[in-house]
Protein backbone atom coordinates (compact mmCIF):
# COMPACT_ATOMS: atom_id res chain seq x y z
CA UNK A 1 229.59 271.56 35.20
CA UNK A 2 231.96 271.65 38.02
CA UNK A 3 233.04 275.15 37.56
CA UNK A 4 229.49 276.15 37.77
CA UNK A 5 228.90 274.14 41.02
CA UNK A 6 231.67 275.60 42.51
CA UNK A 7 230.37 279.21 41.42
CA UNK A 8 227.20 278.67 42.62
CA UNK A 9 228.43 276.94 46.38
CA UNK A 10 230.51 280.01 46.44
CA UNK A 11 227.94 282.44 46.70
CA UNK A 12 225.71 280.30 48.75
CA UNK A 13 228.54 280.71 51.05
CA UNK A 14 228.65 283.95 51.43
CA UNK A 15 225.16 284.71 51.40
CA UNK A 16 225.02 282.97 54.64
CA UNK A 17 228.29 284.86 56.04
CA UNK A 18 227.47 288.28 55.34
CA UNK A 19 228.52 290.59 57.54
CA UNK A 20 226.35 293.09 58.40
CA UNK A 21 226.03 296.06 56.98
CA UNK A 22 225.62 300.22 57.84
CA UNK A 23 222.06 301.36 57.06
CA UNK A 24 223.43 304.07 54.20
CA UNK A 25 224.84 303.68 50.85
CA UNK A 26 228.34 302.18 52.19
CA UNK A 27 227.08 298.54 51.43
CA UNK A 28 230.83 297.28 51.77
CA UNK A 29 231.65 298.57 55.24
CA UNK A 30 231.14 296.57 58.00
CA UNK A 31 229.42 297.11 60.95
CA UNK A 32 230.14 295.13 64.52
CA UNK A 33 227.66 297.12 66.13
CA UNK A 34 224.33 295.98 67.15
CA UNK A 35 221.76 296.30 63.92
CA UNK A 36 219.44 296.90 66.22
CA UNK A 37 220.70 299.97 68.23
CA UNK A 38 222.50 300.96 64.42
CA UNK A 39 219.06 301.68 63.55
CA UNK A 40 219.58 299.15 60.61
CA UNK A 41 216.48 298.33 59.22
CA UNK A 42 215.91 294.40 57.50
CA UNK A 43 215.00 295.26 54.40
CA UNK A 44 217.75 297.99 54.00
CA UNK A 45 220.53 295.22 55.05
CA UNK A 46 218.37 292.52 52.42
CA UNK A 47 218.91 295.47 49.75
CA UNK A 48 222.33 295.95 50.72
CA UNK A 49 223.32 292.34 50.36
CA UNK A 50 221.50 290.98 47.32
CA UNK A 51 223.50 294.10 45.68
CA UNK A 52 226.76 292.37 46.95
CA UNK A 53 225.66 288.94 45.72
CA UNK A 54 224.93 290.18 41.97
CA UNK A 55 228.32 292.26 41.54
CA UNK A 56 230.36 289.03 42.87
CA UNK A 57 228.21 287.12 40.44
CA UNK A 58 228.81 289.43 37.55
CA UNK A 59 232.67 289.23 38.77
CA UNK A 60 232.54 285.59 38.40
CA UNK A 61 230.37 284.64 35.80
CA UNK A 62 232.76 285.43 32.98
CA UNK A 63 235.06 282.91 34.88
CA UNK A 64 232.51 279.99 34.48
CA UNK A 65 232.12 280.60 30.72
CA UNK A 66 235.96 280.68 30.25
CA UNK A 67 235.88 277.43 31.69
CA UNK A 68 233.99 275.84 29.25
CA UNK A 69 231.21 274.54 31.38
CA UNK A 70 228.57 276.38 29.31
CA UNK A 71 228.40 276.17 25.78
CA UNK A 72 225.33 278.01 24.80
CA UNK A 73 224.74 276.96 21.32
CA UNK A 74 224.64 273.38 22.04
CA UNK A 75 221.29 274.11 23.81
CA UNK A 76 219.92 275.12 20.30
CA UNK A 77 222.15 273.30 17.61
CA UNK A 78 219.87 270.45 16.41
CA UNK A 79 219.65 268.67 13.04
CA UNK A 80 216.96 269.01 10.52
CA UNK A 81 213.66 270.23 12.08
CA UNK A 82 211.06 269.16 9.64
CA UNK A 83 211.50 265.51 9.05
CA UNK A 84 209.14 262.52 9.06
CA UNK A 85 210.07 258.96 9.96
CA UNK A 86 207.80 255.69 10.16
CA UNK A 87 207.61 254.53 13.59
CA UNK A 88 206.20 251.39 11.55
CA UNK A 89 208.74 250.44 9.06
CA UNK A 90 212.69 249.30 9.40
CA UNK A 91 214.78 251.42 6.90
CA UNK A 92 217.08 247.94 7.86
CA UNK A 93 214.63 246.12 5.49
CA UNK A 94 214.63 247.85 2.28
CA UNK A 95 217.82 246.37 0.45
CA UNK A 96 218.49 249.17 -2.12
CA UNK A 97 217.48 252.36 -2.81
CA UNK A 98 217.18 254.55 -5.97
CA UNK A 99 217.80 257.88 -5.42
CA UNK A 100 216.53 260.05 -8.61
CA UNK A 101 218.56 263.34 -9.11
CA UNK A 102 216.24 266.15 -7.60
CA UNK A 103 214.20 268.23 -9.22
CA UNK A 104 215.01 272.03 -9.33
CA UNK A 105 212.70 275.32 -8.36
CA UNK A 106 215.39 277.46 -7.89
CA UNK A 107 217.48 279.64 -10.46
CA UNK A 108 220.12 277.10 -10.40
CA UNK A 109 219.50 274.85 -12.75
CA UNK A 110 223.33 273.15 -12.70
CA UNK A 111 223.28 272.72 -8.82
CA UNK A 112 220.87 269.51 -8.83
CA UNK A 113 223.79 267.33 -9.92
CA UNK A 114 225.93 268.57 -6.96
CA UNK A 115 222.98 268.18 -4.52
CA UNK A 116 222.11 264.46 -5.60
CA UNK A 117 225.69 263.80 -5.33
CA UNK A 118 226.36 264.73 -1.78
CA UNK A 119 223.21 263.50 -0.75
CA UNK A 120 224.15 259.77 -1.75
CA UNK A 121 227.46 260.43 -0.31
CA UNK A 122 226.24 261.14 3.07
CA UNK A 123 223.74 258.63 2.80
CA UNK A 124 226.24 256.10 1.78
CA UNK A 125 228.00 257.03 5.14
CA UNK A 126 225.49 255.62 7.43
CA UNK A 127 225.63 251.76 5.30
CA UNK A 128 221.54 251.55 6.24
CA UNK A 129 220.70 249.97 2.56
CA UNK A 130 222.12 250.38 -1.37
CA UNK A 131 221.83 253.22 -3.13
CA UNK A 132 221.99 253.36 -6.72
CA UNK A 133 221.71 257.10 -8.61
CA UNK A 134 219.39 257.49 -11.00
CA UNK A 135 219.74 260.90 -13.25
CA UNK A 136 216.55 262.69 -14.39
CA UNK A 137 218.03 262.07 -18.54
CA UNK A 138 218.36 258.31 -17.97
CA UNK A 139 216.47 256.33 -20.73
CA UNK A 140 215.37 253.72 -18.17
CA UNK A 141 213.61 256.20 -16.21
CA UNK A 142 212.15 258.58 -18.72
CA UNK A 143 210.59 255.26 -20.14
CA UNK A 144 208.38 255.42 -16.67
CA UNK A 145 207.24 259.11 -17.68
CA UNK A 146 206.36 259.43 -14.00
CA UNK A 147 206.23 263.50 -12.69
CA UNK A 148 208.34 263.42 -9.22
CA UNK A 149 205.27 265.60 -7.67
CA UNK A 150 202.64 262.92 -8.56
CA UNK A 151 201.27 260.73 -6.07
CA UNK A 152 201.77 257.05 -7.74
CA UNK A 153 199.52 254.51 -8.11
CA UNK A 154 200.73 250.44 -6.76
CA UNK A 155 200.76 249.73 -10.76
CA UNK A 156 203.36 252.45 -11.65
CA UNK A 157 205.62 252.11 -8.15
CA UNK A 158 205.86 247.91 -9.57
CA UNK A 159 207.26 249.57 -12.63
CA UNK A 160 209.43 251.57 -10.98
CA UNK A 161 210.85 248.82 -8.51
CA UNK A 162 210.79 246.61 -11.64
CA UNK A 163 212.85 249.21 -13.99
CA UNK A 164 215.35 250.87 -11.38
CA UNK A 165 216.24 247.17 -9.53
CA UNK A 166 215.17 248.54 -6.09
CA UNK A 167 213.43 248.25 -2.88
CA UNK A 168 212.70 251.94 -2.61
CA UNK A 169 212.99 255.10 -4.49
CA UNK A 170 214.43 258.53 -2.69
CA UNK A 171 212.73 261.37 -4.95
CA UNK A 172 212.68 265.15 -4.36
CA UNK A 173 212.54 269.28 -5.27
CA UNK A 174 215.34 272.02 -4.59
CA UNK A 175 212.90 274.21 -3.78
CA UNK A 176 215.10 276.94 -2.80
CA UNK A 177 218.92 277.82 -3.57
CA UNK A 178 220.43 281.58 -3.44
CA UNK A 179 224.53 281.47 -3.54
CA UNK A 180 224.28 285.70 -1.94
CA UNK A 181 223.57 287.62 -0.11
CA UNK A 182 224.02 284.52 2.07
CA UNK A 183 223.93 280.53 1.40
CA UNK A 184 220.25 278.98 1.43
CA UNK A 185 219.37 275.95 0.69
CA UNK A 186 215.71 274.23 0.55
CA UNK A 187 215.04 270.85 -0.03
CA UNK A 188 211.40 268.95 -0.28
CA UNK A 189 212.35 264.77 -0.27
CA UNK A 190 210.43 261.65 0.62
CA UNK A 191 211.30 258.07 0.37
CA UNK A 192 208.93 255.42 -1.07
CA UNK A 193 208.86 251.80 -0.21
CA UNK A 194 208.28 250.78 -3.85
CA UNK A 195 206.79 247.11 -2.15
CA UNK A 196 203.69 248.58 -0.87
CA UNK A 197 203.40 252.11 -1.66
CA UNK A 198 203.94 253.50 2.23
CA UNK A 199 206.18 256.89 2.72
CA UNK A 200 209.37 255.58 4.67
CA UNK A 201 210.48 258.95 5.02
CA UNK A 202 210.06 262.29 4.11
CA UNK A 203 212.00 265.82 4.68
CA UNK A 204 211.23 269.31 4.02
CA UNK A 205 213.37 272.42 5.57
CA UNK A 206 214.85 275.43 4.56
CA UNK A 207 219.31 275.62 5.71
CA UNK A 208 219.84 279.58 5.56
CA UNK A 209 223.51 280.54 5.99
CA UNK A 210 222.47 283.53 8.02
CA UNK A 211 220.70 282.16 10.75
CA UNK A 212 222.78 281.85 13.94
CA UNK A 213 221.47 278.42 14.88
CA UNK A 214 222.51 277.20 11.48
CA UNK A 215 226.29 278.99 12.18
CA UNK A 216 226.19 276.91 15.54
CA UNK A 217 225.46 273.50 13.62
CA UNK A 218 228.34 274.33 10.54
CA UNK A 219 230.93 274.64 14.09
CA UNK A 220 229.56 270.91 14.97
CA UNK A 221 229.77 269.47 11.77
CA UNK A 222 233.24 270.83 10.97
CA UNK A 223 234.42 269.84 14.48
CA UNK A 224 232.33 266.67 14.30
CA UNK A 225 233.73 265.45 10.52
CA UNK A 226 236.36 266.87 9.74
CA UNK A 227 238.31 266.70 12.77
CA UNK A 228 241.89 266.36 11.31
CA UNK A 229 243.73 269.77 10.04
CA UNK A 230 240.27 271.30 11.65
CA UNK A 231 240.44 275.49 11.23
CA UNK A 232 237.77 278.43 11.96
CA UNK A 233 238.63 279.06 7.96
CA UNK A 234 237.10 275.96 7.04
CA UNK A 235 233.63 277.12 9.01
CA UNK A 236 233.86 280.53 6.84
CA UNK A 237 234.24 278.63 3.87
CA UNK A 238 230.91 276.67 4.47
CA UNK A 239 229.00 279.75 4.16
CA UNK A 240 230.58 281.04 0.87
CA UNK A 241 230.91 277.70 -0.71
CA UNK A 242 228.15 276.31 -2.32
CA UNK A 243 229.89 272.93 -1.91
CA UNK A 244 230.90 272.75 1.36
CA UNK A 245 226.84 273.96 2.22
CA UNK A 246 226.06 271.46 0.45
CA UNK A 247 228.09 268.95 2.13
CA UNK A 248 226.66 270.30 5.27
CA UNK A 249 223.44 270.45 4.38
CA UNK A 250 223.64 266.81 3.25
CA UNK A 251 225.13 265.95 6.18
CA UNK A 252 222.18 267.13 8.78
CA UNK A 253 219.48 265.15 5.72
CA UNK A 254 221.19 262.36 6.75
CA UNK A 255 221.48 262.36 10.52
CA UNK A 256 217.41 262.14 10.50
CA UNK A 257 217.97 258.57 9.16
């Protein structure tokens, strides 16, 4: 912020060394003589050098920016929007979690694997409790019979802590996925403390590729993450990947934690 202190002292400065000025159009010749018997009148001479404050402005404006003292999509890059957290519970309590592989809305059927996978990576990443991955064919789950939408009752979250060995159980819905014209990615998730039924958590946004605030957050995750052998290619190839969105998107569900 330097740069733009010294931008901004700068024209202080010469707002209050002006010289003065003709009463015509010549705003940038000076005038020694008397304003009063020049017949210049205040508001002419105001006009006159407010338009010489905004065009050295302009002039130096672009130097500010090259100086990297603004970085305007900072201001707007923020993780996931839509997120729920209990002010009254300690994620630091629950000792493992289960996280069942996601349901699917989309057209994708194959792209829940990937999706549960990167999601316990990232969440592995931040060491706040156990995970364990539980896939939507496993015999010790389909014994439960439980749909992922239902709102369970204390006796069938005992089963579940009972069955899957955990604390809590991580369950949730692609509800969106579209590869082209451009990367999107929805995702509906909530985390259940299987001990007395309260939500610990819950998520639901929508990552579209397209969005310029989304472009802005890809830029901090790949500087962010990925640090070493970092390119501009690898921020194009987040939003034609579906893996590397993925990753992303992952990423950001996991920074709300």
């Amino acid at each position: 912020m330097n740069g733009s202190r010294t931008v901004l002292s700068y024209l202080a400065a010469r707002c209050s060394s002006l010289p003065r000025f003709r009463g015509d159009n010549s705003c940038f010749r000076r005038n020694d003589v008397n304003p009063a018997k020049a017949g210049v009148a205040p508001a002419e001479a105001l006009a006159c050098s407010l338009s010489y404050i905004s065009r050295v402005a302009i002039l130096l404006l672009p130097a500010a920016l090259l100086s990297g003292c603004i970085t305007y999509y900072r201001a707007s890059a923020s993780a996931a929007d839509y997120y729920y957290l209990n002010p009254n519970k300690s994620l630091a309590t629950v000792g493992r979690v289960a996280i069942v592989e996601l349901d699917n809305d989309s057209s994708y059927p194959k792209i829940s694997a990937d999706v549960t996978e990167k999601l316990y990576q990232s969440l592995q990443k931040k060491q706040i409790f156990g995970l364990t991955v539980v896939r939507q064919n496993d015999p010790s789950w389909r014994s439960l019979q439980l749909d992922l939408d239902s709102k369970y009752a204390l006796e069938q979250l005992s089963a579940i802590r009972e069955t899957l060995k955990c604390d809590a159980v991580l369950l949730g819905t692609i509800t969106e996925f579209r590869p082209y014209p451009h990367m999107t990615i929805g995702l509906r998730l909530k985390l259940i403390d299987l001990r007395d039924g309260q939500l610990l958590w819950a998520l639901e946004q929508i990552w579209d590729g397209a969005d310029k605030t989304t472009e802005y957050r890809i830029k901090d995750y790949f500087r962010s993450q990925k640090r070493s052998g970092y390119a501009p290619l690898h921020e194009q190839l987040a939003a034609v990947s579906p893996i590397e969105f993925i990753k992303f998107v992952s990423y950001e569900v996991a920074e709300t934690l």
